[in-house]
Protein backbone atom coordinates (compact mmCIF):
# COMPACT_ATOMS: atom_id res chain seq x y z
CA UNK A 1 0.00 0.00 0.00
CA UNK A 2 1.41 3.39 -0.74
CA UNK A 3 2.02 5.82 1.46
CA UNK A 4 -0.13 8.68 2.27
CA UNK A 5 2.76 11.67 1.62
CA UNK A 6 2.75 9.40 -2.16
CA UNK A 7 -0.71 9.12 -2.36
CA UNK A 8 -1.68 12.62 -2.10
CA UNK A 9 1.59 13.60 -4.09
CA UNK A 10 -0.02 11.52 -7.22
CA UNK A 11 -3.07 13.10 -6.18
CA UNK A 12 -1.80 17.41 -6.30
CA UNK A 13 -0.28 15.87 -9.31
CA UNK A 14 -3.76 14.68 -10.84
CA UNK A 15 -4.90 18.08 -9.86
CA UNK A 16 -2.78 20.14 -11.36
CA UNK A 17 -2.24 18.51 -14.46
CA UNK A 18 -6.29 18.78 -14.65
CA UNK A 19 -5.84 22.69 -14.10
CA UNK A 20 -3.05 23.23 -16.55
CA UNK A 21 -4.85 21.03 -19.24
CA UNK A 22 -8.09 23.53 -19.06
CA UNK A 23 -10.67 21.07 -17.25
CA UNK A 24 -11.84 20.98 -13.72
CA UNK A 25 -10.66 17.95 -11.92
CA UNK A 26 -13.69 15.87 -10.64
CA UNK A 27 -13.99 13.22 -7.60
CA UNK A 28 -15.23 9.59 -8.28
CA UNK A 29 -18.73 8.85 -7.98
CA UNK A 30 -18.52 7.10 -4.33
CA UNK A 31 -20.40 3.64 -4.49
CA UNK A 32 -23.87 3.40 -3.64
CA UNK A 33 -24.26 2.28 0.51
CA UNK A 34 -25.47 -1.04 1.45
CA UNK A 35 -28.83 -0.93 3.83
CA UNK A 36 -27.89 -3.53 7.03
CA UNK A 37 -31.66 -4.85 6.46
CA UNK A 38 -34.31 -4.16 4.93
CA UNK A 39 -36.88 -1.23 6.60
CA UNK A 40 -40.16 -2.34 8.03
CA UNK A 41 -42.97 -0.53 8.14
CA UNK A 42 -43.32 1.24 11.64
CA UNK A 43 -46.13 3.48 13.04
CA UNK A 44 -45.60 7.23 14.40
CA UNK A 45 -47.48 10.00 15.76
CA UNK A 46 -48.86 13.19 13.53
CA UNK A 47 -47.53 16.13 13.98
CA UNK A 48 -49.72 18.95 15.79
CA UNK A 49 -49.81 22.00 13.34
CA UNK A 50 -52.72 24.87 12.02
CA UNK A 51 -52.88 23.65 8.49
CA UNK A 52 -54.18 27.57 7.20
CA UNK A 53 -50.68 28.37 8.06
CA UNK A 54 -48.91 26.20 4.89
CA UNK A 55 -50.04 29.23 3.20
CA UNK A 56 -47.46 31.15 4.86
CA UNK A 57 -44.65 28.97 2.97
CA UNK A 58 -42.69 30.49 0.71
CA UNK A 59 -39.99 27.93 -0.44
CA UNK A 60 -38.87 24.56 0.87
CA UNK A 61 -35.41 23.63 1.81
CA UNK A 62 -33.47 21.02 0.29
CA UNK A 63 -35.44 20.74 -2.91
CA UNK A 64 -39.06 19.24 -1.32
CA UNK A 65 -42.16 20.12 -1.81
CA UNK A 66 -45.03 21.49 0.54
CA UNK A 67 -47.01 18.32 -0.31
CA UNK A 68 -44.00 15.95 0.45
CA UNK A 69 -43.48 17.70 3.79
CA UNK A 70 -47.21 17.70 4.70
CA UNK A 71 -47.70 14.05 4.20
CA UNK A 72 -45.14 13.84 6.42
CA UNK A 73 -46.34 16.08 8.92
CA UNK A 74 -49.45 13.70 8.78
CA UNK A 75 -48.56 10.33 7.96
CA UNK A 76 -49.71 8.02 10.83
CA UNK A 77 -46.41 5.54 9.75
CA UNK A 78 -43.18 5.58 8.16
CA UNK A 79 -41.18 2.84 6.41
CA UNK A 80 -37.60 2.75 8.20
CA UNK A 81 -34.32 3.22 6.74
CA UNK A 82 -31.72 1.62 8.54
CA UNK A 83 -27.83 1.98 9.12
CA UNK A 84 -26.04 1.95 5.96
CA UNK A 85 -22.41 0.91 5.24
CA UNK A 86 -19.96 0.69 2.35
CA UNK A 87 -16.70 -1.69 2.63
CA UNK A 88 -13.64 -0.51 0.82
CA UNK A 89 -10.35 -2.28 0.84
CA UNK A 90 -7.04 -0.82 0.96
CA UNK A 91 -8.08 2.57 1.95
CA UNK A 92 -6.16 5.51 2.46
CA UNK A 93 -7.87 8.96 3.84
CA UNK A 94 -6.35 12.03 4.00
CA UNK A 95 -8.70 14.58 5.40
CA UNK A 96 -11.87 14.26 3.64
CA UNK A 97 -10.61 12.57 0.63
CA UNK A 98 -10.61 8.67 0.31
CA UNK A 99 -8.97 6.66 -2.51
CA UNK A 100 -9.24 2.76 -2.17
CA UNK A 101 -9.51 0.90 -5.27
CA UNK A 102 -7.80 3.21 -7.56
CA UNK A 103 -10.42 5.99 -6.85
CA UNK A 104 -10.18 9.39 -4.89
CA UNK A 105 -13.67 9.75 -3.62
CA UNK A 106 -14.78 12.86 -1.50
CA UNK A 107 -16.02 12.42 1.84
CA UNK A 108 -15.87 16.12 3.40
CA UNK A 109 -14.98 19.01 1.70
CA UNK A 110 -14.13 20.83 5.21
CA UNK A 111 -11.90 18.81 6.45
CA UNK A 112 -7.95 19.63 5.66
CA UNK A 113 -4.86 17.81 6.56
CA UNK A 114 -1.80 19.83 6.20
CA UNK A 115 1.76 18.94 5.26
CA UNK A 116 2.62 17.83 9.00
CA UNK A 117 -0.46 15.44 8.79
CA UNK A 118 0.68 13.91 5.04
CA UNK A 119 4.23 13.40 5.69
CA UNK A 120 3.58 11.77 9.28
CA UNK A 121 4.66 7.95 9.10
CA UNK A 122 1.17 6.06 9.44
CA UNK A 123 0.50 2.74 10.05
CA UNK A 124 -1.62 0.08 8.12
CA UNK A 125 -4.50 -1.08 9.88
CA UNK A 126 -6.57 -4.18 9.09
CA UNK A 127 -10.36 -3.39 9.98
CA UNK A 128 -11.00 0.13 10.30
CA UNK A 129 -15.18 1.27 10.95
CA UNK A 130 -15.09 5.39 10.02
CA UNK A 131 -17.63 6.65 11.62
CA UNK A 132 -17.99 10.14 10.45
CA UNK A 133 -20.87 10.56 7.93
CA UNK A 134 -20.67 13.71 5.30
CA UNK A 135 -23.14 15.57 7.08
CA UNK A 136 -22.20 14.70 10.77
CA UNK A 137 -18.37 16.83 9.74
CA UNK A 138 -20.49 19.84 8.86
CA UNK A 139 -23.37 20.20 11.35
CA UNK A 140 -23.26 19.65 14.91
CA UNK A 141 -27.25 18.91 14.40
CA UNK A 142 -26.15 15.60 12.30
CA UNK A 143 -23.14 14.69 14.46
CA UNK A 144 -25.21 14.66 17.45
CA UNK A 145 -28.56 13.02 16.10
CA UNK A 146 -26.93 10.23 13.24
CA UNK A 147 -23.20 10.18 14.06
CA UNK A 148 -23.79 9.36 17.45
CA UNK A 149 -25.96 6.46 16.73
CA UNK A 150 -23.59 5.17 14.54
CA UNK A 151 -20.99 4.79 16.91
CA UNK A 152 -23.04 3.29 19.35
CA UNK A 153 -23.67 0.47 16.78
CA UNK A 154 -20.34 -0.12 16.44
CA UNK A 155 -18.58 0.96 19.76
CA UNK A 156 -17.19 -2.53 20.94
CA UNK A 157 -15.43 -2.33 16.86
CA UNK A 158 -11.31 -2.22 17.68
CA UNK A 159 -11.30 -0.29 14.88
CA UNK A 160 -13.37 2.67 15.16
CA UNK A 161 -12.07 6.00 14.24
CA UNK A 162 -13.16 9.53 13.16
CA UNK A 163 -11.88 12.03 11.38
CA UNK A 164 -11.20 15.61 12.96
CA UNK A 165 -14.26 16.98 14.13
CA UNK A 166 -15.04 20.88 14.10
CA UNK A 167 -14.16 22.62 17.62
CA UNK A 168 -17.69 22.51 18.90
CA UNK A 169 -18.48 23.37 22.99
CA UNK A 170 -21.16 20.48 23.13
CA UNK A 171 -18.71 17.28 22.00
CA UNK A 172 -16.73 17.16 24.56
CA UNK A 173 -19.58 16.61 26.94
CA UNK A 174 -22.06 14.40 25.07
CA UNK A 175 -19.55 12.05 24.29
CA UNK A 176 -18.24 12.12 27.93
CA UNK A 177 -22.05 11.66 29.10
CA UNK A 178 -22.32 8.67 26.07
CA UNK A 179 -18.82 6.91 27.18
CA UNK A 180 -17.74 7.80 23.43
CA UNK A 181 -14.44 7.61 22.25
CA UNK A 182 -13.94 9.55 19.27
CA UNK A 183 -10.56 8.49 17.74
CA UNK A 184 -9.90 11.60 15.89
CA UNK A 185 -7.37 11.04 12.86
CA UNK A 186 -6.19 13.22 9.95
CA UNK A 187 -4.81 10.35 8.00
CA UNK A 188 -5.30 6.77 8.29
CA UNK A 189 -4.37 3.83 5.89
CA UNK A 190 -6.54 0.24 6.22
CA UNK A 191 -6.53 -2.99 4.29
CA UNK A 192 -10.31 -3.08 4.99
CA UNK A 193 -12.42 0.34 6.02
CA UNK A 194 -16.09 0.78 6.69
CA UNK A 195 -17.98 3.62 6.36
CA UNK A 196 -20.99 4.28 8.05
CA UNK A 197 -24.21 6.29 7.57
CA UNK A 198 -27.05 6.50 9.76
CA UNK A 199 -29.18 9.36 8.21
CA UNK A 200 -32.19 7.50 8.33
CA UNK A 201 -34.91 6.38 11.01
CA UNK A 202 -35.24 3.07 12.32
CA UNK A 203 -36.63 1.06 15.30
CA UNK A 204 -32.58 0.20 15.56
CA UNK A 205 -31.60 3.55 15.96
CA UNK A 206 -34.29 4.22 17.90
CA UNK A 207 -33.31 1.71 20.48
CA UNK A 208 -29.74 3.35 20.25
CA UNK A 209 -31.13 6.54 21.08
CA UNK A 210 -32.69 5.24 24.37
CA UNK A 211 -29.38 3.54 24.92
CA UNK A 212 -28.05 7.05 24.78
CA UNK A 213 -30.62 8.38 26.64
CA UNK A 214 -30.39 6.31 29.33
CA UNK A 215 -26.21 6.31 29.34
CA UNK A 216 -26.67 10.32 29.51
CA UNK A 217 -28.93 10.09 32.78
CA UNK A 218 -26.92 8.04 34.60
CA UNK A 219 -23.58 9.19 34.03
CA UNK A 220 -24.95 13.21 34.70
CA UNK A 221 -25.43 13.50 37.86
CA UNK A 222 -28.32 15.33 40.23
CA UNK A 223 -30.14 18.02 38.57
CA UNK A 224 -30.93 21.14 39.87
CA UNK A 225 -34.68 21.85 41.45
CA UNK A 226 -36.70 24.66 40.36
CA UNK A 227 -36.54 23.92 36.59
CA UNK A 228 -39.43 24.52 34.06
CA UNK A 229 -41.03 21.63 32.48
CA UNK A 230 -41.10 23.66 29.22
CA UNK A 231 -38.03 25.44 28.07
CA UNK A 232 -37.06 28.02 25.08
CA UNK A 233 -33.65 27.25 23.22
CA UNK A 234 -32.67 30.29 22.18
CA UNK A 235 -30.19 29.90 18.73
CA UNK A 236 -26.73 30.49 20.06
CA UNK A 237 -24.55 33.37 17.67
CA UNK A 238 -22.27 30.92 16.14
CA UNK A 239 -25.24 29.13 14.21
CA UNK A 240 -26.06 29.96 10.67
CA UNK A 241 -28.41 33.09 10.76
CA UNK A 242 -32.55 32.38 11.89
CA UNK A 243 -33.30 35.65 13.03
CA UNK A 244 -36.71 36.12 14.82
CA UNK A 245 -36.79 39.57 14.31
CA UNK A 246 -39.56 39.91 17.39
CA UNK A 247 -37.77 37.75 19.71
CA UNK A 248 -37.48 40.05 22.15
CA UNK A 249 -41.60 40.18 22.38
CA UNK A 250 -41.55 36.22 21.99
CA UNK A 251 -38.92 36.10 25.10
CA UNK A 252 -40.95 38.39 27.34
CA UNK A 253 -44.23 36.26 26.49
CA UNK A 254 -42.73 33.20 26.85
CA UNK A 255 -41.02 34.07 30.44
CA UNK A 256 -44.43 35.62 31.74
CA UNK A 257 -46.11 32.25 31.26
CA UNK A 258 -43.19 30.39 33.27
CA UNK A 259 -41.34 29.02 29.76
CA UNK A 260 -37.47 28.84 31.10
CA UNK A 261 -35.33 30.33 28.65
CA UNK A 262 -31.42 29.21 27.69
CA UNK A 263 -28.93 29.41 24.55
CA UNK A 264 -27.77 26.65 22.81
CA UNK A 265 -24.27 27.67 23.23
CA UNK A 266 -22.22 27.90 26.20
CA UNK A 267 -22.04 25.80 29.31
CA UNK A 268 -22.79 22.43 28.12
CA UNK A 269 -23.18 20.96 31.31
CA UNK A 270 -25.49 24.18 32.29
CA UNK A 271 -27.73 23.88 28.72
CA UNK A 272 -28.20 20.04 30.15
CA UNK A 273 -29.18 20.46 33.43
CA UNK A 274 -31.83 23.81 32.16
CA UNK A 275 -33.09 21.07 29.32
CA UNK A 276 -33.11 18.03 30.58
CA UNK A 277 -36.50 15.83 31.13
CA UNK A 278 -38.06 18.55 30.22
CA UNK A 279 -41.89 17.96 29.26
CA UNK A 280 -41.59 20.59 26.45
CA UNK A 281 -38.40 22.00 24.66
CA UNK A 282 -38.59 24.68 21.98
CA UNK A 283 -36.57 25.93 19.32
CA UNK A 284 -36.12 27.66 15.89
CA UNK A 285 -35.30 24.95 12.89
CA UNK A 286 -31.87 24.16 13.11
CA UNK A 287 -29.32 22.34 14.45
CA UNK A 288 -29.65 23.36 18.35
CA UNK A 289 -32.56 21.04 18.51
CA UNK A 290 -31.10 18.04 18.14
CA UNK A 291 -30.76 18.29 22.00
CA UNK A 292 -34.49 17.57 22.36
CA UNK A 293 -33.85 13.70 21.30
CA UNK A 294 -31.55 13.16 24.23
CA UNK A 295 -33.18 15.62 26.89
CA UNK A 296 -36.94 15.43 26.49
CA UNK A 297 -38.55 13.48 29.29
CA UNK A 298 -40.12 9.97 27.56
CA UNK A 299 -43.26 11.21 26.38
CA UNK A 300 -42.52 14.81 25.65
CA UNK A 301 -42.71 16.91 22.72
CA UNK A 302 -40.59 19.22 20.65
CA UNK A 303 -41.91 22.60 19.51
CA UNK A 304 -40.21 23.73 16.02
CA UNK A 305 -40.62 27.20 14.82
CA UNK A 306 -40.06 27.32 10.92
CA UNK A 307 -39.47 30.11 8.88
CA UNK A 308 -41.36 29.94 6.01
CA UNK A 309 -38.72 30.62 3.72
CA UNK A 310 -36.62 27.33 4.28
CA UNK A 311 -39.51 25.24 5.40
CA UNK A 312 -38.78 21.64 6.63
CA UNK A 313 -39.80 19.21 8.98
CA UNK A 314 -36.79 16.69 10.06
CA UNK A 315 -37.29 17.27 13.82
CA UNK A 316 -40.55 15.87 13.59
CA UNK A 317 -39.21 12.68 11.76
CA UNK A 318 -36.27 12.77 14.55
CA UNK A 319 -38.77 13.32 17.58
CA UNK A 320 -41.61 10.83 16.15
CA UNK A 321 -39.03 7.92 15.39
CA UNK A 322 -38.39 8.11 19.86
CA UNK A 323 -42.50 8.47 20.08
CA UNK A 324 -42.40 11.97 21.25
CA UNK A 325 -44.85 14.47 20.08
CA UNK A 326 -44.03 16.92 17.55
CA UNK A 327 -45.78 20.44 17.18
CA UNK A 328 -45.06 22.93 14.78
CA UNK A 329 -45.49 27.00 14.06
CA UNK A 330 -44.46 28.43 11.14
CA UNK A 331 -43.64 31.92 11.08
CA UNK A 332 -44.24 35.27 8.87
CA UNK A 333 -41.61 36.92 6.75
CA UNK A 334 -40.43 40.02 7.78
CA UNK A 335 -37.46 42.68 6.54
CA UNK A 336 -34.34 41.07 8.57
CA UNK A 337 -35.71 37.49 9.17
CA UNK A 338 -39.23 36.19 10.01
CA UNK A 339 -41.70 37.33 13.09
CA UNK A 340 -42.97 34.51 15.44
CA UNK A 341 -46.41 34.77 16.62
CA UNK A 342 -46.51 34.65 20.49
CA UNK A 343 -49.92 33.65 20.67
CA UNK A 344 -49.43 31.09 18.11
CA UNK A 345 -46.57 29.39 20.57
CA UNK A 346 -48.68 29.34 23.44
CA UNK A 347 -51.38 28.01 21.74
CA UNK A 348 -49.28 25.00 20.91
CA UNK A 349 -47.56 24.27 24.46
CA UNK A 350 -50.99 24.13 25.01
CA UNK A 351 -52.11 21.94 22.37
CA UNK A 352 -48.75 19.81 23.12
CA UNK A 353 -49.49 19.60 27.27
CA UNK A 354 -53.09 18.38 26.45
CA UNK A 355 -51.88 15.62 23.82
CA UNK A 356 -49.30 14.41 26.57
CA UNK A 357 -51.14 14.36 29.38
CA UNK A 358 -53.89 12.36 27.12
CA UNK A 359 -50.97 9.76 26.23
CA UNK A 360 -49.68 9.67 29.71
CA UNK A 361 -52.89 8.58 31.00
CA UNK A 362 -53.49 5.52 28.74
């Protein structure tokens, strides 16, 4: 097996030569993932929602359509997509770039080695699991809610690595609380490597998620008395832009009717103890409320405030696949951002407290 300093030599090389001949030098087509079984039909809750509001949508995010979105904002079951993996042999990466069977295929375009990481002797493993998927090296929302679950499938693996992960406050301390190793290597070389993806919903991630759940309760600690059973997570300043352009209104309503208020940035230990088993947790679309899958209190439900203008619904596929209750306000374009009803929000704790207390009576 080459080395990686003559690996990503031939590679600059293959580059360049692309550059100086006029075209633009393109990445291999990475080969399609393999599904560990086949998904299952599984039933889920609705989400809780004022359907005169889809009017307020503008555009979708990520190329879907209002009709997808509101079948699944209604659908009564889903059919399951499980873990995924792809098997390469005699694999080299160097940053986000893989090349294994005479291929350079792209695996992050934001993560970098430098010349200290390339021309660093490395040694060939034989059975390497990389956990990272593309989206877990970009937002801490996917790292959090898919890359976790994936490690926990393969955490007894002798093998399991990850690649450098971006200097968020909150990884440290969920992986801590999880009993997560994360491995973190610039460049690795490996006679066999497995990549993993766990994008998808399934009753097995599910059940990894309760693992989680369960791992992060016991290893926290006692929790501080006094705190709300439904809490506001305010978008911390290092997230991509959501501006609520009335949030100081929404803030002031919100505390008046008891709603505890914290960033998602910050103390992580702090944002846990405010959030967790919480009955209720709220937040703006984004990645911030991935927190809600490992703090909610069985039985509790996420509120998601959309903007119109990127609507989407993936925490309510995260929150139903754990059977907790989804409820959802979208908001109104404004100059600067969007404007969040009040009214609207309290309306839905509402709605949310009723359908919970229904459920926790049966």
């Amino acid at each position: 097996m080459k080395t990686a300093a003559a690996q990503w030599l031939g590679h600059l090389s293959s580059k360049t030569f692309a550059r100086l001949s006029g075209r633009r030098f393109e990445f291999d087509r990475t080969p399609p993932f393999k599904p560990t079984r086949a998904g299952k039909r599984v039933p889920c809750r609705p989400a809780l929602f004022d359907p005169e509001h889809l009017s307020r949508v503008t555009q979708c995010a990520f190329g879907a359509s209002l009709d997808d979105l509101h079948k699944v904002m209604t659908a009564d079951h889903y059919i399951e997509n499980p873990l995924e993996t792809l098997e390469l042999t005699d694999a080299i990466v160097i940053g986000g770039v893989i090349f294994a069977d005479g291929k350079a295929l792209i695996h992050s375009k934001f993560v970098h080695p430098g010349l200290g990481d390339v021309v660093k002797s490395t040694p060939v493993m034989d059975d390497t699991v990389l956990i990272n998927s593309m989206p877990g090296l970009r937002y801490f929302g996917h790292w959090l809610g898919d890359d976790t679950t994936a490690f926990e499938a393969y955490r007894q693996h002798p093998g399991l690595v990850s690649l450098p992960l971006p200097s968020w406050d909150n990884v440290p301390v969920y992986a801590g609380l999880f009993d997560h190793n994360w491995d973190q290597r610039m460049v690795l070389r490996s006679r066999k490597l497995t990549l993993v993806r766990d994008l998808g919903f399934s009753l097995d991630k599910a059940d990894r998620y309760r693992t989680l759940r369960d791992r992060l309760r016991q290893n926290f600690g006692s929790l501080p008395e006094n705190r709300s059973k439904v809490v506001f997570l305010r978008r911390g300043p290092s997230g991509d832009p959501r501006q609520i352009v009335n949030s100081s209104e929404l803030e002031r309503r919100l505390d008046a009717a008891g709603v505890q208020i914290v960033t998602a940035e910050g103390d992580t230990h702090q944002l846990i103890a405010d959030m967790l088993d919480a009955t209720i947790i709220i937040s703006i679309e984004g990645s911030q409320d991935r927190h809600a899958s490992y703090n909610l209190r069985d039985g509790g439900g996420m509120l998601s405030l959309l903007p119109p203008d990127r609507f989407y619904v993936s925490t309510h596929e995260w929150v139903r696949n754990l059977e907790l209750n989804s409820g959802i306000v979208i908001g109104h374009a404004a100059e600067g951002g969007i404007t969040i009803d009040p009214d609207e929000v309290l309306a839905m704790i509402d709605k949310l407290l009723a359908r919970i207390e229904t459920l926790d009576a049966v």
